[in-house]
C-alpha atoms as a PDB file:
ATOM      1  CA  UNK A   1       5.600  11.611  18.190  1.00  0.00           C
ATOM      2  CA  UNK A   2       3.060   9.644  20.683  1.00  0.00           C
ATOM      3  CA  UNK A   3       0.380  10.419  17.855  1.00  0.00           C
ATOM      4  CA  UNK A   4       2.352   8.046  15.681  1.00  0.00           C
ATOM      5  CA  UNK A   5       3.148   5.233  18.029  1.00  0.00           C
ATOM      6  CA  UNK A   6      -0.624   5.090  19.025  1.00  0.00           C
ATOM      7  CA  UNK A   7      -2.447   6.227  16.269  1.00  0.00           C
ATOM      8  CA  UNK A   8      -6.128   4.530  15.333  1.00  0.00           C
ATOM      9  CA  UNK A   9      -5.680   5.759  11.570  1.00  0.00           C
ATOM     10  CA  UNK A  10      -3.583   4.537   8.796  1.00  0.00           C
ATOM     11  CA  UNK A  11      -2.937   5.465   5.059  1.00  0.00           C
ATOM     12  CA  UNK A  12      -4.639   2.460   2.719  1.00  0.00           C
ATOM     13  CA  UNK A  13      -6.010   1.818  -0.925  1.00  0.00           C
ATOM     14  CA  UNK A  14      -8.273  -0.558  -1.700  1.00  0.00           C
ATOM     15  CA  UNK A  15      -5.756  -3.360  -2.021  1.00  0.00           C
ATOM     16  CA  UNK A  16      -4.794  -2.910   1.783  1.00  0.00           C
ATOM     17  CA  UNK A  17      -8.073  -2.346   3.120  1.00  0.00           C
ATOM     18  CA  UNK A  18      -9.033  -6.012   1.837  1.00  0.00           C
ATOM     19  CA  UNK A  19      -6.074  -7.564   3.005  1.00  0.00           C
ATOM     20  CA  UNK A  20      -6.684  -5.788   6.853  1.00  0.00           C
ATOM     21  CA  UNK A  21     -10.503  -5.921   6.641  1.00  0.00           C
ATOM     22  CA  UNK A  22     -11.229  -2.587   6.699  1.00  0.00           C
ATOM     23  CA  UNK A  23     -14.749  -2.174   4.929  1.00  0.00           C
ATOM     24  CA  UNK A  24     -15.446   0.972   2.119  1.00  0.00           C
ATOM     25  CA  UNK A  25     -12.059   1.497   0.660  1.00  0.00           C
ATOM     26  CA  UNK A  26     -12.520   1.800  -2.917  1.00  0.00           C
ATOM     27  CA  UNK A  27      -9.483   2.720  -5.648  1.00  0.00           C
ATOM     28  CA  UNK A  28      -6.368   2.493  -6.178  1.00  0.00           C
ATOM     29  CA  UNK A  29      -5.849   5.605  -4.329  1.00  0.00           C
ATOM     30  CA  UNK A  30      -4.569   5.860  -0.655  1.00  0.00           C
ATOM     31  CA  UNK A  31      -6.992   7.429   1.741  1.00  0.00           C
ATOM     32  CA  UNK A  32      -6.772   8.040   5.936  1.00  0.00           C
ATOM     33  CA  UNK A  33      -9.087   5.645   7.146  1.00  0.00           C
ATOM     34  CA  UNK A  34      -9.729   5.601  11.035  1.00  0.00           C
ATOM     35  CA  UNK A  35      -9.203   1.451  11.818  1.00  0.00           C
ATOM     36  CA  UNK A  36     -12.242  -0.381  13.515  1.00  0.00           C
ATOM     37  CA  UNK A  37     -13.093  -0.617  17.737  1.00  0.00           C
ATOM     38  CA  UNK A  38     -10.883  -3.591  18.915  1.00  0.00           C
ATOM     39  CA  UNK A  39      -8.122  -3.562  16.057  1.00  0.00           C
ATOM     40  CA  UNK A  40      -4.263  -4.219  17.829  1.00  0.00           C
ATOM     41  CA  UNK A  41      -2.851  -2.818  15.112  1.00  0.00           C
ATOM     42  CA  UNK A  42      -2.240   0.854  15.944  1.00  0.00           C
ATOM     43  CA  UNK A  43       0.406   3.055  15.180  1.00  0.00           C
ATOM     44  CA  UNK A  44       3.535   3.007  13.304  1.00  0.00           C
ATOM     45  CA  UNK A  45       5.355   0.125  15.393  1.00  0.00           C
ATOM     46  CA  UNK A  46       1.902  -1.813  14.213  1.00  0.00           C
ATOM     47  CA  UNK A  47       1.986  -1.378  10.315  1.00  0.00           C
ATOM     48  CA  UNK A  48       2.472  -4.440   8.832  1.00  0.00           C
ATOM     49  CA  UNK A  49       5.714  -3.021   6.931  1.00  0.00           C
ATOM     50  CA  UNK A  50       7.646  -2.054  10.093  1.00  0.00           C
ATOM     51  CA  UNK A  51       6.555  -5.230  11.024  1.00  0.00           C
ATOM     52  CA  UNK A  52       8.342  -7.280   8.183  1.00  0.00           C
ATOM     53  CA  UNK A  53      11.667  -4.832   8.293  1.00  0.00           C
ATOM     54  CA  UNK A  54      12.009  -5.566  11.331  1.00  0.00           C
ATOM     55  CA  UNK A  55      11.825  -8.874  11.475  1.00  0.00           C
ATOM     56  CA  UNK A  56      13.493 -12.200  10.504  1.00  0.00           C
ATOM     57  CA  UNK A  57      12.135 -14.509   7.566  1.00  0.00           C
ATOM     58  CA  UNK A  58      10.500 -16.844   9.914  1.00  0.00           C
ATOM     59  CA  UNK A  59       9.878 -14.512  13.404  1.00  0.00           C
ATOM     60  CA  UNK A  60       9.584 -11.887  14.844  1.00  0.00           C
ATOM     61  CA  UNK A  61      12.734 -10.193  16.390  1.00  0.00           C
ATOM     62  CA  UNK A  62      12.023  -7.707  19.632  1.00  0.00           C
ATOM     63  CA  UNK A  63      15.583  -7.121  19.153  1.00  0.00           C
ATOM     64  CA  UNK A  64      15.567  -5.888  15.990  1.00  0.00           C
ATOM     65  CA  UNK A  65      12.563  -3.662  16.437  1.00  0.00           C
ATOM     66  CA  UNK A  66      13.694  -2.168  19.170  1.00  0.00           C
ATOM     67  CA  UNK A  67      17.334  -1.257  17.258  1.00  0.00           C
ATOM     68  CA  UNK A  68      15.678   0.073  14.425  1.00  0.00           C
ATOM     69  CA  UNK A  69      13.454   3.052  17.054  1.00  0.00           C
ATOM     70  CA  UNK A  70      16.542   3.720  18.450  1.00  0.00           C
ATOM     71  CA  UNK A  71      18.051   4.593  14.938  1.00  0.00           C
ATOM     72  CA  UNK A  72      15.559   5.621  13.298  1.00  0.00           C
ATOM     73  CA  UNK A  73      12.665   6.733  14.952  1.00  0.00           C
ATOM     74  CA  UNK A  74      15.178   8.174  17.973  1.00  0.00           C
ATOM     75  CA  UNK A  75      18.181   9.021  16.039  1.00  0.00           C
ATOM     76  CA  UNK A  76      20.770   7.374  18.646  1.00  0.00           C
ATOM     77  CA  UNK A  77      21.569   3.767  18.317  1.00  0.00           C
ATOM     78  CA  UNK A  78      22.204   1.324  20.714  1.00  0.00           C
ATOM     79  CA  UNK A  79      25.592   0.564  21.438  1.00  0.00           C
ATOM     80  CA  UNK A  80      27.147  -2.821  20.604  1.00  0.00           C
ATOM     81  CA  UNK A  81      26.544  -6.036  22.850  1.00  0.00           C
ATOM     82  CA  UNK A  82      29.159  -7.094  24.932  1.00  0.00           C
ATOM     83  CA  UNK A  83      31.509  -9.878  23.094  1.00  0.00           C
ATOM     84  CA  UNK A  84      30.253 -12.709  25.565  1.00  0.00           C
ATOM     85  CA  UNK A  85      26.264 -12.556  25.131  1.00  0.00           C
ATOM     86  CA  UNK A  86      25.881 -15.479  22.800  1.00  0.00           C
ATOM     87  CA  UNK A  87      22.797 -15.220  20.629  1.00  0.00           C
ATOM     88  CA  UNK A  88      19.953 -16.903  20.914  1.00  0.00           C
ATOM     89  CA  UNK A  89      19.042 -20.371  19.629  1.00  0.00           C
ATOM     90  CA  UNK A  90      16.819 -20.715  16.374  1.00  0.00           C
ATOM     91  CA  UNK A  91      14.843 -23.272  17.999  1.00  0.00           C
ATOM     92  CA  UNK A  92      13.891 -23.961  22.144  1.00  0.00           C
ATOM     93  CA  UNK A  93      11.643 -26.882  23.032  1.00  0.00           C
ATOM     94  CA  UNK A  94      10.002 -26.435  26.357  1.00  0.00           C
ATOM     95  CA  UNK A  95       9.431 -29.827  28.197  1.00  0.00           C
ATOM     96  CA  UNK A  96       6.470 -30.346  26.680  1.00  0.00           C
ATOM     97  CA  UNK A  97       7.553 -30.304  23.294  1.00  0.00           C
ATOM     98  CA  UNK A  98       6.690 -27.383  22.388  1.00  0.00           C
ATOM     99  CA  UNK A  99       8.496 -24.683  20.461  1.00  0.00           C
ATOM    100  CA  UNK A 100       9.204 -21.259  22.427  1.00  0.00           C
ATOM    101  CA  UNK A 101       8.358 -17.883  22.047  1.00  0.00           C
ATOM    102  CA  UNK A 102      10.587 -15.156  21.352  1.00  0.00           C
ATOM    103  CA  UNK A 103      10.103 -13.924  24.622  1.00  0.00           C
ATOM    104  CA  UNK A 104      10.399 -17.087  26.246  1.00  0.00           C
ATOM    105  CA  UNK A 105      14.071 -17.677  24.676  1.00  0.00           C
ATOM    106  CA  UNK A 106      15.086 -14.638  25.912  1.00  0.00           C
ATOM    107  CA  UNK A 107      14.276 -14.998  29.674  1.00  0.00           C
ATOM    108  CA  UNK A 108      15.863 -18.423  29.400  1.00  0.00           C
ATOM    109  CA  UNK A 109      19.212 -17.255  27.580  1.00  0.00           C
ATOM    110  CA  UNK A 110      22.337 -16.830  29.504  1.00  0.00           C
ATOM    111  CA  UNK A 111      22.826 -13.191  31.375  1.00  0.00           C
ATOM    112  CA  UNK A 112      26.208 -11.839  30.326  1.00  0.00           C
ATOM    113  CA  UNK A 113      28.644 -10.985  33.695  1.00  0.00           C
ATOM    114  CA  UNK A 114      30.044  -7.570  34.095  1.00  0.00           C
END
């Protein structure tokens, strides 16, 4: 299981291997291929299509990610939120102007109460 989390390999063809930059792929054919020193892109939670099922049209979603390994990498899904955690907003402009991370939205959203 760790082995696929972590893995420096992947499964490409030609096609893929040009669109990741990964040199000496040749066919139409998919082939192991070991990815290069300094790649982030490692293991299952990495490959580009967990990455877009996982995700929303226009960002990336922790949220989501993390509900789909529980259900299908873990077999146990999370339980429901509680009915007063509100969602978070599309959009969150710092001070600055600028927009907000994911990340940043979610430390700044409201804690439910128990």
């Amino acid at each position: 299981m760790l082995e696929l989390l972590d893995a420096d390999w992947t499964f490409v063809n030609e096609r893929l291997a040009r669109h990741y930059g990964i040199p000496g792929v040749v066919g139409s054919g998919f082939r192991r291929v070991t990815y290069p020193p300094g790649e982030p892109r490692r293991g299952l939670l990495g490959h580009g299509s967990v990455l877009a099922l996982t995700s929303y049209a226009d960002r990336t979603s922790p949220v989501l990610r993390g509900k789909w390994a529980m259900e299908v990498l873990l077999g146990s899904p999370p339980p429901p939120p509680p009915p007063d955690v509100p969602d978070l907003e599309d959009t969150v402009v710092a001070e600055d102007g600028r927009l907000l991370s994911v990340r940043a939205r979610a430390r700044r959203a409201p804690r439910a109460t128990a």
